[in-house]
Protein backbone atom coordinates (compact mmCIF):
# COMPACT_ATOMS: atom_id res chain seq x y z
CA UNK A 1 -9.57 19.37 31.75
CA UNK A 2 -13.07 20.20 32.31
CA UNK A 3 -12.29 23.28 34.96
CA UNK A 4 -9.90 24.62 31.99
CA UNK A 5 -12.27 24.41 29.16
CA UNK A 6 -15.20 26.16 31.23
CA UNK A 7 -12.46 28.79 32.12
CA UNK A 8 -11.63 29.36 28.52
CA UNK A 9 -15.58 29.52 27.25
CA UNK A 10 -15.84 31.91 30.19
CA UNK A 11 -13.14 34.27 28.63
CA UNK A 12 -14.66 33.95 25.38
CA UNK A 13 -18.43 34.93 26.32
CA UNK A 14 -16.50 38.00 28.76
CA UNK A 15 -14.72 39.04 25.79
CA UNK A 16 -17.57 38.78 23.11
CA UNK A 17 -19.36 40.73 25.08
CA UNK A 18 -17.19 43.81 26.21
CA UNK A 19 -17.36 46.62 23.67
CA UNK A 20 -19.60 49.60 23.90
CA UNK A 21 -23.35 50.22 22.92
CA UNK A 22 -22.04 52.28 19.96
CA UNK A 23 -19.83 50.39 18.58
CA UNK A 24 -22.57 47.10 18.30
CA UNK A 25 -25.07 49.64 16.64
CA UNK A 26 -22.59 50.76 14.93
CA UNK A 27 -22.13 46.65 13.83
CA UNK A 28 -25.86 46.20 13.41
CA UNK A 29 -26.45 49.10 11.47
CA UNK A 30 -23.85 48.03 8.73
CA UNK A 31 -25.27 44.75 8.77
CA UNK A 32 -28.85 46.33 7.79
CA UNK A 33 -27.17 47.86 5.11
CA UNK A 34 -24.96 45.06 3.89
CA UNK A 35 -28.37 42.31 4.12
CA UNK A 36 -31.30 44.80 4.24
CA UNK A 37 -32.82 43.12 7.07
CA UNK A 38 -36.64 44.37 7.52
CA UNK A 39 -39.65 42.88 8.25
CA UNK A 40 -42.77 42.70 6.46
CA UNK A 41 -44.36 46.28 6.97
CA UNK A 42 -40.71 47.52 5.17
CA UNK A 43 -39.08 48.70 9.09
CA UNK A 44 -36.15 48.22 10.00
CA UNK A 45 -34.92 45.77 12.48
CA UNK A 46 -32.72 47.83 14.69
CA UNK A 47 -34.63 49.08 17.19
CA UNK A 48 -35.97 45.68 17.52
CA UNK A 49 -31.83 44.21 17.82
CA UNK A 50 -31.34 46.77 20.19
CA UNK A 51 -33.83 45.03 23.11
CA UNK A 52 -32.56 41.79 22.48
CA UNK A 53 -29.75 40.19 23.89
CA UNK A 54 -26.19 40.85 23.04
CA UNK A 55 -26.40 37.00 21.00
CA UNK A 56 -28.20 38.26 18.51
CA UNK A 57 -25.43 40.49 17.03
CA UNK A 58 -23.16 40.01 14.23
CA UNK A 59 -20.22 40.36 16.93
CA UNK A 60 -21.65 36.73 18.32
CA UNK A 61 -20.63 35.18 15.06
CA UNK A 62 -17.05 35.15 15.64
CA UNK A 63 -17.29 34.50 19.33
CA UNK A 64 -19.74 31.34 18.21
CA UNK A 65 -17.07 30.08 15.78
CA UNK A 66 -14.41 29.95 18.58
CA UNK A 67 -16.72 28.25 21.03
CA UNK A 68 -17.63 25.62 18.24
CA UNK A 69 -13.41 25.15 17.83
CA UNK A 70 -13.46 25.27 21.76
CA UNK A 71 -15.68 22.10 21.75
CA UNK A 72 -14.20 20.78 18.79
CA UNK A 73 -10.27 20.53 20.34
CA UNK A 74 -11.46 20.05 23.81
CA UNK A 75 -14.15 17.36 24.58
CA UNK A 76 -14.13 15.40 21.07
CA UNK A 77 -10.71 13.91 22.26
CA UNK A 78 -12.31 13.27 25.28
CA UNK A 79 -15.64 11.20 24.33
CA UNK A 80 -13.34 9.39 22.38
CA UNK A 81 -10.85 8.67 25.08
CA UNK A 82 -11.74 4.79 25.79
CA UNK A 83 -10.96 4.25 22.74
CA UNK A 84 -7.07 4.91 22.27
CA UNK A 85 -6.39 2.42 24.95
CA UNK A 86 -7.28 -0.19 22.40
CA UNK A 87 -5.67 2.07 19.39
CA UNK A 88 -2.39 1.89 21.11
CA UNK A 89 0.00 -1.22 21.04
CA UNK A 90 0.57 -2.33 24.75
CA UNK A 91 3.76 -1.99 26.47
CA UNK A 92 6.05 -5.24 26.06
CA UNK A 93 8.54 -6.90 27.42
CA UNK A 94 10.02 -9.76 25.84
CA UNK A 95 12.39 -11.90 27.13
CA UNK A 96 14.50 -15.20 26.00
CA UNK A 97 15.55 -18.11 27.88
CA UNK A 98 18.52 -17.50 30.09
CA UNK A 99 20.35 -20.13 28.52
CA UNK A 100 20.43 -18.41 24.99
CA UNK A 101 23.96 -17.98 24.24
CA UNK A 102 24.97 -16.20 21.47
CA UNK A 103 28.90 -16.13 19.90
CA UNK A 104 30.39 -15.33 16.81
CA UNK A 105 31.44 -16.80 14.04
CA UNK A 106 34.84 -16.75 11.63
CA UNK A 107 36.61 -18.49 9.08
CA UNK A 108 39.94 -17.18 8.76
CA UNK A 109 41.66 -18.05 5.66
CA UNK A 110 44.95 -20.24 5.26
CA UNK A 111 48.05 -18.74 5.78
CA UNK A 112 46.67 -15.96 7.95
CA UNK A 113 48.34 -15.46 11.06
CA UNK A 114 46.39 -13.99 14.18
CA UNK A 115 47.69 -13.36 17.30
CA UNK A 116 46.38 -15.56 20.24
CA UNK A 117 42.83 -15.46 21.88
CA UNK A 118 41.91 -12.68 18.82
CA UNK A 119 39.86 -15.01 16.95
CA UNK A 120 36.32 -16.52 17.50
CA UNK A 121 34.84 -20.09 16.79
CA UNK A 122 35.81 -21.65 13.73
CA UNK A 123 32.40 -21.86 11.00
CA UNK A 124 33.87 -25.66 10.22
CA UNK A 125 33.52 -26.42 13.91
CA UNK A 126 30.67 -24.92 14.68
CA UNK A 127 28.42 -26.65 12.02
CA UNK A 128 29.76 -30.07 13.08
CA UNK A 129 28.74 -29.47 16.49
CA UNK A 130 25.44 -28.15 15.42
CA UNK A 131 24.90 -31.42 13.61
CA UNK A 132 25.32 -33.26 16.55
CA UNK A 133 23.15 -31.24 18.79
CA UNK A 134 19.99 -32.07 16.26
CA UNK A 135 17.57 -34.05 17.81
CA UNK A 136 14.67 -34.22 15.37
CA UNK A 137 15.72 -31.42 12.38
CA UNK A 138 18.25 -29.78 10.90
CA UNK A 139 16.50 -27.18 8.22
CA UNK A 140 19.34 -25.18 6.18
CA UNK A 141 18.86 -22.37 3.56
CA UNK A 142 21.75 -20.98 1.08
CA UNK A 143 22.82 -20.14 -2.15
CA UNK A 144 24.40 -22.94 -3.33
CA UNK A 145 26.13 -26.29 -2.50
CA UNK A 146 29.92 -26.84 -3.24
CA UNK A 147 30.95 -29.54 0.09
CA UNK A 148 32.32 -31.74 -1.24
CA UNK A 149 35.94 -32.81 -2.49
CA UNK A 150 36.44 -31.75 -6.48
CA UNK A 151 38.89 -34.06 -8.19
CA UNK A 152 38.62 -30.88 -10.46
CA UNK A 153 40.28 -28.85 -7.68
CA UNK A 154 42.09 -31.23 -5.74
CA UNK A 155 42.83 -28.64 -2.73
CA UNK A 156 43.55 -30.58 0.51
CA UNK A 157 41.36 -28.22 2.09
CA UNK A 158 38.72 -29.13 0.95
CA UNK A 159 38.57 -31.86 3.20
CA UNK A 160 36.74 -30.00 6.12
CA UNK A 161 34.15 -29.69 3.24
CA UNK A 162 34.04 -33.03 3.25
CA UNK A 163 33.46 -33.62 6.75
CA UNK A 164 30.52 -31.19 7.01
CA UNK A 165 29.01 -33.22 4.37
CA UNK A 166 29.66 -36.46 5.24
CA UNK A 167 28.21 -35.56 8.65
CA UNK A 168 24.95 -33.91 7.25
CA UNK A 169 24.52 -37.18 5.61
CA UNK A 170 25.17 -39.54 8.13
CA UNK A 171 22.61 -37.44 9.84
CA UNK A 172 20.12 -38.26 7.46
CA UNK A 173 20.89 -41.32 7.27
CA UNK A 174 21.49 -42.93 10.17
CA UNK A 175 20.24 -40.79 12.85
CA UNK A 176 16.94 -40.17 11.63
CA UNK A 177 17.34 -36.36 11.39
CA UNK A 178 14.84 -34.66 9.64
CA UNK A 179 17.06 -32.56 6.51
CA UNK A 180 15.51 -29.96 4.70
CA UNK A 181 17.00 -27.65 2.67
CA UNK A 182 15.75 -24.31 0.86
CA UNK A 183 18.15 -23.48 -1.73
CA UNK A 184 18.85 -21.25 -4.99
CA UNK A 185 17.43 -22.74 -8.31
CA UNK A 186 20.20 -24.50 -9.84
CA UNK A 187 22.42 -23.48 -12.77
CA UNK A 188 24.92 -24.61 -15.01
CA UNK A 189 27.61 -22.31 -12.77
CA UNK A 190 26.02 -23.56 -9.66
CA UNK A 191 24.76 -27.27 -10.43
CA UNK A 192 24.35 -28.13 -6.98
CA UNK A 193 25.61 -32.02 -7.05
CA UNK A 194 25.81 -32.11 -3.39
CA UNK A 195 22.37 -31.69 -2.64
CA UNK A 196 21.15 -34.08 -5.32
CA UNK A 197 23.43 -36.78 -4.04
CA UNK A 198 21.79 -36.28 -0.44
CA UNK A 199 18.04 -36.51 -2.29
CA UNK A 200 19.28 -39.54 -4.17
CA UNK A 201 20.27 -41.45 -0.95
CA UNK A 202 17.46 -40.11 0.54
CA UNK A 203 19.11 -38.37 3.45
CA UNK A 204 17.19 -35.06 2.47
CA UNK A 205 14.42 -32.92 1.13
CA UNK A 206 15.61 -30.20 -1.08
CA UNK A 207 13.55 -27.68 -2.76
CA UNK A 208 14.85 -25.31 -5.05
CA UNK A 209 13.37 -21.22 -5.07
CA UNK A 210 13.05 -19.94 -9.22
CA UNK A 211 13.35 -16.34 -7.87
CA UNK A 212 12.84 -15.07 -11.75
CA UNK A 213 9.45 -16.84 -11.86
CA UNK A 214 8.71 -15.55 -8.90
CA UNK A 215 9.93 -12.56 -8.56
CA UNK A 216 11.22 -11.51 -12.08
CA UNK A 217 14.80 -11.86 -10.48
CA UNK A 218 17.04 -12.22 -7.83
CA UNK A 219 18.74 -15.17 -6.02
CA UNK A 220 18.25 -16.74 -2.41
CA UNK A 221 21.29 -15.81 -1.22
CA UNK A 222 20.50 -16.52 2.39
CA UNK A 223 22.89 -18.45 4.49
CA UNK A 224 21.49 -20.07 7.64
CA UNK A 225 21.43 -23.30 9.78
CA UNK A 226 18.17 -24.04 12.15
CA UNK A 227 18.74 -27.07 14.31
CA UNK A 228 14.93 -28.25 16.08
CA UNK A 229 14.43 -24.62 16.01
CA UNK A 230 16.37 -23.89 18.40
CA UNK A 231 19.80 -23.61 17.70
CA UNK A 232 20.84 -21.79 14.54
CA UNK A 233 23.68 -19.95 12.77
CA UNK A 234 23.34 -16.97 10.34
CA UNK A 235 26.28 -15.46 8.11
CA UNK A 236 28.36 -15.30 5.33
CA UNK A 237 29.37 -18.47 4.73
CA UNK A 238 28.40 -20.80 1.69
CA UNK A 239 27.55 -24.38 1.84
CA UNK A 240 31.49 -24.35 -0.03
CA UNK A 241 34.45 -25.74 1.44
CA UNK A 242 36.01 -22.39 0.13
CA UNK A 243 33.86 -20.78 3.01
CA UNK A 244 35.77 -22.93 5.23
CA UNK A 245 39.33 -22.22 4.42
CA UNK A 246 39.90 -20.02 1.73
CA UNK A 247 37.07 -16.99 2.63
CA UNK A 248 37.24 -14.94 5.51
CA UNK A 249 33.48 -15.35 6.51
CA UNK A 250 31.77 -13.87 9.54
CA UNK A 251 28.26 -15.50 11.09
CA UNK A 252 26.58 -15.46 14.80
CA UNK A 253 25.36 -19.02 15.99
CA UNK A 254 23.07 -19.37 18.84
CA UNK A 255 22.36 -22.09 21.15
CA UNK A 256 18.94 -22.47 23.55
CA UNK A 257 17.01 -19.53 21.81
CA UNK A 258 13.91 -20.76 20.48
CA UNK A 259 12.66 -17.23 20.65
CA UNK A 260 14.58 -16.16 18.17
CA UNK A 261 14.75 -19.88 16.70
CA UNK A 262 10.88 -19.97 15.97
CA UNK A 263 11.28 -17.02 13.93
CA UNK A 264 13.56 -18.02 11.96
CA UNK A 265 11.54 -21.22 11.46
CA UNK A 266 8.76 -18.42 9.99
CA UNK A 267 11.04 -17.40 7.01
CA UNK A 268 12.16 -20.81 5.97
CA UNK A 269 8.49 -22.04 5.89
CA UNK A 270 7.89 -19.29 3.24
CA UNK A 271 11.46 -20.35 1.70
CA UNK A 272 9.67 -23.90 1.71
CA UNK A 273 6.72 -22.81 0.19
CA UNK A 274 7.95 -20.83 -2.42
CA UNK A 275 10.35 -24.36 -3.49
CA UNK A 276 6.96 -26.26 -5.31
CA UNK A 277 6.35 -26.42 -8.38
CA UNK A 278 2.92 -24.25 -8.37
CA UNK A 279 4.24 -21.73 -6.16
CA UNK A 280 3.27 -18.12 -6.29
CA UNK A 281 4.09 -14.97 -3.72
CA UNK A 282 0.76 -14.14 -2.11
CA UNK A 283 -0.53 -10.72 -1.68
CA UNK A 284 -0.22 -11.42 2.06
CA UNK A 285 0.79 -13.90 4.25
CA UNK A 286 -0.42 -16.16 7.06
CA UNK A 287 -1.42 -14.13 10.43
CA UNK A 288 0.89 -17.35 11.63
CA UNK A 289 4.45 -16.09 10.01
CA UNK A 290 3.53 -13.03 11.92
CA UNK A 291 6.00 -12.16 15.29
CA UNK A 292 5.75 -9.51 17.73
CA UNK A 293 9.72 -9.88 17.68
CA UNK A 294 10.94 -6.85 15.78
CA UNK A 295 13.29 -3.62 15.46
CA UNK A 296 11.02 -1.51 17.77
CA UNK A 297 10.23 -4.48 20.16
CA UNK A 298 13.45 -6.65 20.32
CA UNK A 299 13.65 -9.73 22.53
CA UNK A 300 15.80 -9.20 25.36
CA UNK A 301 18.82 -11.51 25.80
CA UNK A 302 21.08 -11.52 29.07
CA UNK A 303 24.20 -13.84 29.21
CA UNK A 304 27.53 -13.58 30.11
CA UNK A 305 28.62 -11.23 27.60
CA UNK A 306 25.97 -8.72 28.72
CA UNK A 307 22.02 -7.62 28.28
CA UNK A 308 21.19 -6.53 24.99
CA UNK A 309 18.28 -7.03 22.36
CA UNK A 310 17.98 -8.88 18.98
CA UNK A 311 15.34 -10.08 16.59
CA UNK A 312 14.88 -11.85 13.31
CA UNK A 313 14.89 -9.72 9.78
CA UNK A 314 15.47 -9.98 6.36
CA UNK A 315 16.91 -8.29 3.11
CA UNK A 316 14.32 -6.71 0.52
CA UNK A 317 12.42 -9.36 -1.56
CA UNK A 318 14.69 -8.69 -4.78
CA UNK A 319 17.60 -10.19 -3.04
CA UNK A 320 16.77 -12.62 -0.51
């Protein structure tokens, strides 16, 4: 870099300097006229010009401004080369456990016929099992809760509902599981019986997000399960027995991946947060909901299905 940019100034100083003696007095003599350069006695300065070096000409002005630009471009970047290696983000490469498994998801409604092996896991049967692989928690986050068996529509479907919830509660109950759940502020459409039943019998902590206080509208319309944060599922499907068997729904669980687990821990601690009474969205928040798990750096995932990458996002605030 050096060699090049001593070439270069070498160039310019040959070039500023080739041109004839006639043409520089010539140069100087106009720029007497232009600035009437004399000294004190009233003489001229040109025959004094003339015996000094080429430098002091008004042809060095140009040559000066591109060996200031030379300088400029060339070793400014360079002084300040140690620093970019602390400017730049460093290379990563993130990987998940090797037992992450990821699958989809489906509900396929009744009455809809499929030909064999084209269908995935069943939503109903995946949340049961999730349920029984909680150890400690089970944190959940939706839009509303409609579980449970309606003598107001008595559909026989509605009893896988009913399992979910009774299982949830048992959960609560009598294993000891840790239930949280982050859900949409209540209304007279959406009343949300089923979680107040599970506060009443204490089998769960429920918090409710006012997205118009908060936000000035909007809904929590996330739908996700996070079992010890490490297993979860994310999709389509409502906490509504309708989601089970009447709704073709679509959703992704994953087992083993607290990488991706831990994140989406983050985002239901600021669903949590934002369920008091007092709450308020912060200008910013917590270096600790930060992750370095993200679009540009996704975590890398290898299982039998192949290697690919994933992370953790979410919708716009308006319409979480």
């Amino acid at each position: 870099m050096y060699k090049k940019f001593l070439q270069t100034l070498k160039t310019v100083l040959e070039s500023g300097s080739v041109g004839n003696a006639s043409s520089s007095d010539e140069e100087l003599e106009q720029w007497e006229q232009i600035f009437m350069m004399r000294d004190e006695n009233g003489n001229s300065y040109h025959d004094k010009r003339k015996k000094r070096s080429i430098w002091c000409r008004p042809s060095c002005i140009p040559v000066s401004i591109v060996i200031l630009l030379i300088v400029l471009v060339v070793l400014v970047p360079l002084l300040d080369q140690p620093n970019i290696a602390h400017v730049l983000p460093a290379a990563r490469d993130l990987h998940c456990s090797d037992e992450c498994r990821l699958s989809l998801v489906e509900s396929i409604p009744e009455g809809h016929m499929y030909p064999p092996n084209s269908t995935h896991a069943n939503t109903k049967n995946v949340w049961l099992d999730l349920i029984d692989e909680a150890q400690t928690s089970i944190e959940i986050a939706s839009l509303y809760w409609t579980l449970r068996f309606n003598e107001d529509y008595p559909y026989n479907s509605s009893i896988e509902g009913e399992q979910v919830f009774q299982s949830l509660l048992a959960a609560g109950l009598k294993r000891n599981i840790k239930l949280k759940i982050a859900q949409n502020w209540p209304s007279k459409s959406f009343p949300n019986t089923d979680t107040e039943y599970l506060v009443k019998k204490k089998a769960a902590q429920v918090r409710s997000l006012n997205f118009s206080k908060l936000l000035g509208g909007g809904v929590l319309h996330t739908k996700f399960w996070l079992i010890d944060r490490t297993h979860f599922y994310i999709g389509s499907a409502n906490m509504d027995w309708r989601s089970l068997t009447q709704v073709k729904e679509l959703g992704i669980v994953a087992y083993n991946c607290s990488c991706l687990g831990n994140d989406l821990g983050k985002i239901f601690d600021v669903y949590w947060s934002l369920g008091t009474s007092d709450a308020a969205v912060p200008d910013s928040w917590p270096k600790e909901l930060s992750t370095e798990i993200n679009m540009d750096h996704p975590i890398n995932i290898t299982d039998d299905q192949g290697h690919y990458g994933a992370y953790i996002t979410v919708r716009s605030p308006i319409y979480w």
